[in-house]
N, C-alpha and C. Protein backbone atom coordinates (compact mmCIF):
# COMPACT_ATOMS: atom_id res chain seq x y z
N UNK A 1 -3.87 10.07 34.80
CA UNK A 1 -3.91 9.65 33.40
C UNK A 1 -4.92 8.53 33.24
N UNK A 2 -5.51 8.55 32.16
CA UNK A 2 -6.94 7.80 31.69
C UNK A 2 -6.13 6.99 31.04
N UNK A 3 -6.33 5.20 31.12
CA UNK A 3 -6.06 4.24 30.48
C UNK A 3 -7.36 3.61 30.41
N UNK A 4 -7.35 2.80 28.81
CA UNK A 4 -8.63 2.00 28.08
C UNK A 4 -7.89 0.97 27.61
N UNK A 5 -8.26 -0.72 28.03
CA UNK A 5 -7.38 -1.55 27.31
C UNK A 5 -8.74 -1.67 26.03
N UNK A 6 -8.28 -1.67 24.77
CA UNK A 6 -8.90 -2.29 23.46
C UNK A 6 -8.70 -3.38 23.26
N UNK A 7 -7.69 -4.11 23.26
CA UNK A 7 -7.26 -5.25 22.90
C UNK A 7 -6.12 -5.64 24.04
N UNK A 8 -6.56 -7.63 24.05
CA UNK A 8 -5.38 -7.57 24.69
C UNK A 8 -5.27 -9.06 24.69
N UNK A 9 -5.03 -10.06 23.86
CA UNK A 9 -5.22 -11.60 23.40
C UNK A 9 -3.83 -11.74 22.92
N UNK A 10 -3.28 -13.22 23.33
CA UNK A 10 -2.37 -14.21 22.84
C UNK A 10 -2.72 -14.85 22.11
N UNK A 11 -2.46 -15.79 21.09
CA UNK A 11 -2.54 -16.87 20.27
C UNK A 11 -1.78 -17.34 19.48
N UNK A 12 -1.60 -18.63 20.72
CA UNK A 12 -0.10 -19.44 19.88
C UNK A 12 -1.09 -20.85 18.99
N UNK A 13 0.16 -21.07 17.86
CA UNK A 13 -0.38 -22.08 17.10
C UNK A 13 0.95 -22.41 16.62
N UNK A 14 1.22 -23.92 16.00
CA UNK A 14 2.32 -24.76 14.84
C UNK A 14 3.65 -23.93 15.41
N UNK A 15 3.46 -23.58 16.25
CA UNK A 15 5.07 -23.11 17.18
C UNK A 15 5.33 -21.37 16.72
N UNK A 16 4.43 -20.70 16.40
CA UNK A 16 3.70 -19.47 16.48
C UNK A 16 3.34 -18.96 17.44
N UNK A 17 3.50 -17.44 17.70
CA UNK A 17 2.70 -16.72 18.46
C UNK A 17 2.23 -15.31 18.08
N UNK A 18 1.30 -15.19 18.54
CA UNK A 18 0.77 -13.39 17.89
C UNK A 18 0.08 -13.04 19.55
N UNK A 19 0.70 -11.52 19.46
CA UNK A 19 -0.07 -10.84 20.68
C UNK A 19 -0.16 -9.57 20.09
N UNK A 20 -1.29 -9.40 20.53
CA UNK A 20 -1.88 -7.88 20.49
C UNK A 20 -2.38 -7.33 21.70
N UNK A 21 -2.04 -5.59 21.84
CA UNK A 21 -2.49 -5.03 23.26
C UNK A 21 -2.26 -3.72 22.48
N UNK A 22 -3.26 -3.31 22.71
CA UNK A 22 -3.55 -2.46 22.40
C UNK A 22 -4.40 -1.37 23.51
N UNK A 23 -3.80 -0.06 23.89
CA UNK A 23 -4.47 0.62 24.90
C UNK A 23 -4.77 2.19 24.50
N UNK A 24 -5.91 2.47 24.90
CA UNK A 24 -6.09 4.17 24.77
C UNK A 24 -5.55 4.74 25.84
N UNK A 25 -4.98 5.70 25.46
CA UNK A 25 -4.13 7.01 27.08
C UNK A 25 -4.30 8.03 26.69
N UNK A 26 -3.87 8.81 27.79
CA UNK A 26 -4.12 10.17 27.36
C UNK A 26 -2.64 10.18 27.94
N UNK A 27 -1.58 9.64 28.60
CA UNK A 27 -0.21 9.91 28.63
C UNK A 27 0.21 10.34 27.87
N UNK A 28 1.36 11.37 27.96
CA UNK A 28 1.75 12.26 27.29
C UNK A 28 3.02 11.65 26.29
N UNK A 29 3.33 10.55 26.96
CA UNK A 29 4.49 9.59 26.53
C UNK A 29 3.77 9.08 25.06
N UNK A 30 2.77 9.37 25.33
CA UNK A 30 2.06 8.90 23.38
C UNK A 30 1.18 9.72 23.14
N UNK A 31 1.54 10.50 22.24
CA UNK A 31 1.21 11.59 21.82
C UNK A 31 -0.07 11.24 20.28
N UNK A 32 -0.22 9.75 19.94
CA UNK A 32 -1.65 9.31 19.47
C UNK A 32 -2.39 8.88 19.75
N UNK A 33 -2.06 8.72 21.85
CA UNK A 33 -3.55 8.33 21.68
C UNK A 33 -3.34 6.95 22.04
N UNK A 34 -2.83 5.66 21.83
CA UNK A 34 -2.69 4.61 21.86
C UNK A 34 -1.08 4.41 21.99
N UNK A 35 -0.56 2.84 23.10
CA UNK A 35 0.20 2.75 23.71
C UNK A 35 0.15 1.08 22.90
N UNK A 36 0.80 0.67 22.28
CA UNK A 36 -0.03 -0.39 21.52
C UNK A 36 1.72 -1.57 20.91
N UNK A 37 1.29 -3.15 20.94
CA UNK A 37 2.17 -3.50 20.71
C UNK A 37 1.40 -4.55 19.78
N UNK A 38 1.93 -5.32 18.46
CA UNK A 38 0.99 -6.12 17.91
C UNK A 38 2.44 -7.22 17.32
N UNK A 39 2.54 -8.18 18.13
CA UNK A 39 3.95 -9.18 17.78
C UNK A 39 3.51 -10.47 17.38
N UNK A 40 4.04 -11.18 16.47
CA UNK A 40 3.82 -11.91 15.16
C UNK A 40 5.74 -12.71 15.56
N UNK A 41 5.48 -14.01 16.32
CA UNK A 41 6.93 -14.64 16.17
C UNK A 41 6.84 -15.88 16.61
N UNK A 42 7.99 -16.53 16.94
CA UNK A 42 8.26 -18.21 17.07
C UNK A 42 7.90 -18.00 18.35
N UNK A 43 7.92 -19.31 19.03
CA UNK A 43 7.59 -19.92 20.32
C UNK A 43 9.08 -19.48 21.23
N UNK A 44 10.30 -19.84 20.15
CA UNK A 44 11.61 -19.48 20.99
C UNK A 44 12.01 -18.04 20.67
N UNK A 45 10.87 -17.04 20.41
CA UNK A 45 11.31 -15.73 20.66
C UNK A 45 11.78 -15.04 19.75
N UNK A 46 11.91 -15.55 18.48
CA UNK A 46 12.31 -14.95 17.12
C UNK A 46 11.03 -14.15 17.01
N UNK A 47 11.54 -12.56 16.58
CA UNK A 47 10.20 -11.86 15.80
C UNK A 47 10.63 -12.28 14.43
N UNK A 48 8.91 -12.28 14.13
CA UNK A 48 8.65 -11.84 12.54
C UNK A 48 8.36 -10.66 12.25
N UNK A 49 7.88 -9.85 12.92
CA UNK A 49 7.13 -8.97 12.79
C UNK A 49 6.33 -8.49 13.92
N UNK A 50 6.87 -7.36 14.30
CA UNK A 50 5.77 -6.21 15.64
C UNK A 50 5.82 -4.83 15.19
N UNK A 51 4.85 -4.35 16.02
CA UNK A 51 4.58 -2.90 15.15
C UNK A 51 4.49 -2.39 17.09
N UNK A 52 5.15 -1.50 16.87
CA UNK A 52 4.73 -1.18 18.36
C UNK A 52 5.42 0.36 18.03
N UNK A 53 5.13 1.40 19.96
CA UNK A 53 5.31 2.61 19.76
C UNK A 53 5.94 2.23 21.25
N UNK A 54 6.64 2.13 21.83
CA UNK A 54 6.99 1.51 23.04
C UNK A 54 7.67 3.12 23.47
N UNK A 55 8.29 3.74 22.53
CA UNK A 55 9.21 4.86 22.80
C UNK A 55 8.85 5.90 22.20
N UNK A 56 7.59 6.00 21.96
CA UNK A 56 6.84 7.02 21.00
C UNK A 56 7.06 8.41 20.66
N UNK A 57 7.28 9.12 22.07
CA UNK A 57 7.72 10.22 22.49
C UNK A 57 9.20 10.45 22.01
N UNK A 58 10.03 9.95 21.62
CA UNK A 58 11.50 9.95 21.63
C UNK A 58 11.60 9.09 20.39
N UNK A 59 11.05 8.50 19.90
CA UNK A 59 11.64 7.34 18.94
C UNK A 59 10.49 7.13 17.50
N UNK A 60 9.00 7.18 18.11
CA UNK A 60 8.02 7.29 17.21
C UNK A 60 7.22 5.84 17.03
N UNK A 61 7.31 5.51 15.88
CA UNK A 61 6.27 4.21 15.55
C UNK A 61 7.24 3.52 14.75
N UNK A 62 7.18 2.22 15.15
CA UNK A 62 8.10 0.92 14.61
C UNK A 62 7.92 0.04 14.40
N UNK A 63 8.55 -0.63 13.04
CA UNK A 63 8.01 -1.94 12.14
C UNK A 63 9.50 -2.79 12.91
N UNK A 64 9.66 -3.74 13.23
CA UNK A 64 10.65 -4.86 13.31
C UNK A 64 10.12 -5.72 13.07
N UNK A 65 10.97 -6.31 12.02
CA UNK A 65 11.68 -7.73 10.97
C UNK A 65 12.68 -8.58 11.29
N UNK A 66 12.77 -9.48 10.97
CA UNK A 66 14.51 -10.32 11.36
C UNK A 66 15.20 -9.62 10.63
N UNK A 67 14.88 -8.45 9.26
CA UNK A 67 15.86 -7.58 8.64
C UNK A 67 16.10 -6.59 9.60
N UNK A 68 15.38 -5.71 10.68
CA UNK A 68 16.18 -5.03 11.60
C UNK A 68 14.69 -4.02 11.55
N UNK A 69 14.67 -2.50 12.29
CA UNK A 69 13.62 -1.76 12.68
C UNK A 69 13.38 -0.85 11.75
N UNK A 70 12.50 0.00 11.56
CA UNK A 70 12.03 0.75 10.46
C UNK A 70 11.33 1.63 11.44
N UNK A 71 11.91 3.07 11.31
CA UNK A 71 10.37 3.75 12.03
C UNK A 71 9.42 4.08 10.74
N UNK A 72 8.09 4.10 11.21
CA UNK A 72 7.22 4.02 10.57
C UNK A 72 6.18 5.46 10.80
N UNK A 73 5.34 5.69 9.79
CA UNK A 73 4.24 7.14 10.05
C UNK A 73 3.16 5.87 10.43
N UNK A 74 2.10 6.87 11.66
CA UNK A 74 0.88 5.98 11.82
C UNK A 74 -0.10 6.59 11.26
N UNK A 75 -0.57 5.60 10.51
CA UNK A 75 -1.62 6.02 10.01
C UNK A 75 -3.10 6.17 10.63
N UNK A 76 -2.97 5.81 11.93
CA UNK A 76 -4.31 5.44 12.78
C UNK A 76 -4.32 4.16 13.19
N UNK A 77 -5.05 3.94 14.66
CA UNK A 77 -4.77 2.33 15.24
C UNK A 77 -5.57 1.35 14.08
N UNK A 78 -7.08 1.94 13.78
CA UNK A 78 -7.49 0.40 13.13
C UNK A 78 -6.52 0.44 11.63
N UNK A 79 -6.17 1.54 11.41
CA UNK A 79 -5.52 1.15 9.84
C UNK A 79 -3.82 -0.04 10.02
N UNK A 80 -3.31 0.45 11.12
CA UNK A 80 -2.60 0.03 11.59
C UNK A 80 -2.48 -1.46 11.93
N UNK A 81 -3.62 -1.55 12.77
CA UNK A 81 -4.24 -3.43 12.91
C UNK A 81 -4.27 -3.52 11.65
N UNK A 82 -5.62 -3.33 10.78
CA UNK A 82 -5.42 -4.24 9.46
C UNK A 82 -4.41 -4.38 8.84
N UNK A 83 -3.30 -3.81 8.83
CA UNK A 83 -1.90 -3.92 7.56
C UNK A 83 -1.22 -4.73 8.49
N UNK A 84 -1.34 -4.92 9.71
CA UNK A 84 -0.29 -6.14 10.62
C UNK A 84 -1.26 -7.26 10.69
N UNK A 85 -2.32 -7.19 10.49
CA UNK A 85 -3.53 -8.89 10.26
C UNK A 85 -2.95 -9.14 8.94
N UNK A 86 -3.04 -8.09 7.96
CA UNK A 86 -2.74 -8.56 6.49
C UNK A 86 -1.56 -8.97 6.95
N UNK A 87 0.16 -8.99 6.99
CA UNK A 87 1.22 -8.80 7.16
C UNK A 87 1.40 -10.66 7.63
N UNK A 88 0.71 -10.53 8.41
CA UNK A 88 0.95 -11.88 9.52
C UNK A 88 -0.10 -12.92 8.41
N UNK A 89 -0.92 -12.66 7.81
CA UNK A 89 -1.68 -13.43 7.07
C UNK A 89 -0.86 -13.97 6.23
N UNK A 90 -0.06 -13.31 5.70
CA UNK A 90 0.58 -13.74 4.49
C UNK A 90 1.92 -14.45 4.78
N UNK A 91 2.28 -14.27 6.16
CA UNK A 91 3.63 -14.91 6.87
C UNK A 91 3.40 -16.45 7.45
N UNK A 92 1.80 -16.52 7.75
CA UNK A 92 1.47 -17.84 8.36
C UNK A 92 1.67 -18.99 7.21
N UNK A 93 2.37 -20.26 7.80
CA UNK A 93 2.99 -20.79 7.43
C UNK A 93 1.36 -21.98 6.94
């Protein structure tokens, strides 16, 4: 199996953190293509917000909130990044 990392940066700030990793596969366990996690939370581990496919194959694509998980349709990785840059833009304090 062919792995490509695209992305793959931390950045903590004001007791914030955001990580993005983002990878191309051809594993069959992700069936778009990308294996990808993009998390938006506190320093002590509270999410605000991640978009990830961790269970893709079995479970699909997922928004989690401190309101609880949402599976989600993907619309494609970069459309995907921009609506979680927007998302987190508007959450930064």
């Amino acid at each position: 199996m062919d792995a490509r990392i695209i992305r793959d940066f931390t950045n903590t700030f004001d007791g914030y953190v955001e990580r993005q990793t983002i990878i191309e596969t051809d594993d069959p366990a992700y069936p778009s293509g990308y294996k990808y996690s993009l998390h938006f939370g506190t320093l002590d581990g509270e999410t605000v917000l991640r978009y990830d496919n961790a269970h893709e194959d079995t479970k699909g694509h997922e928004r989690h909130t401190s309101e609880g998980v949402t599976e989600i349709e993907f619309p494609g990785m970069i459309e995907l990044l921009e609506r979680f840059e927007t998302e987190v833009d508007e959450r930064r304090p």
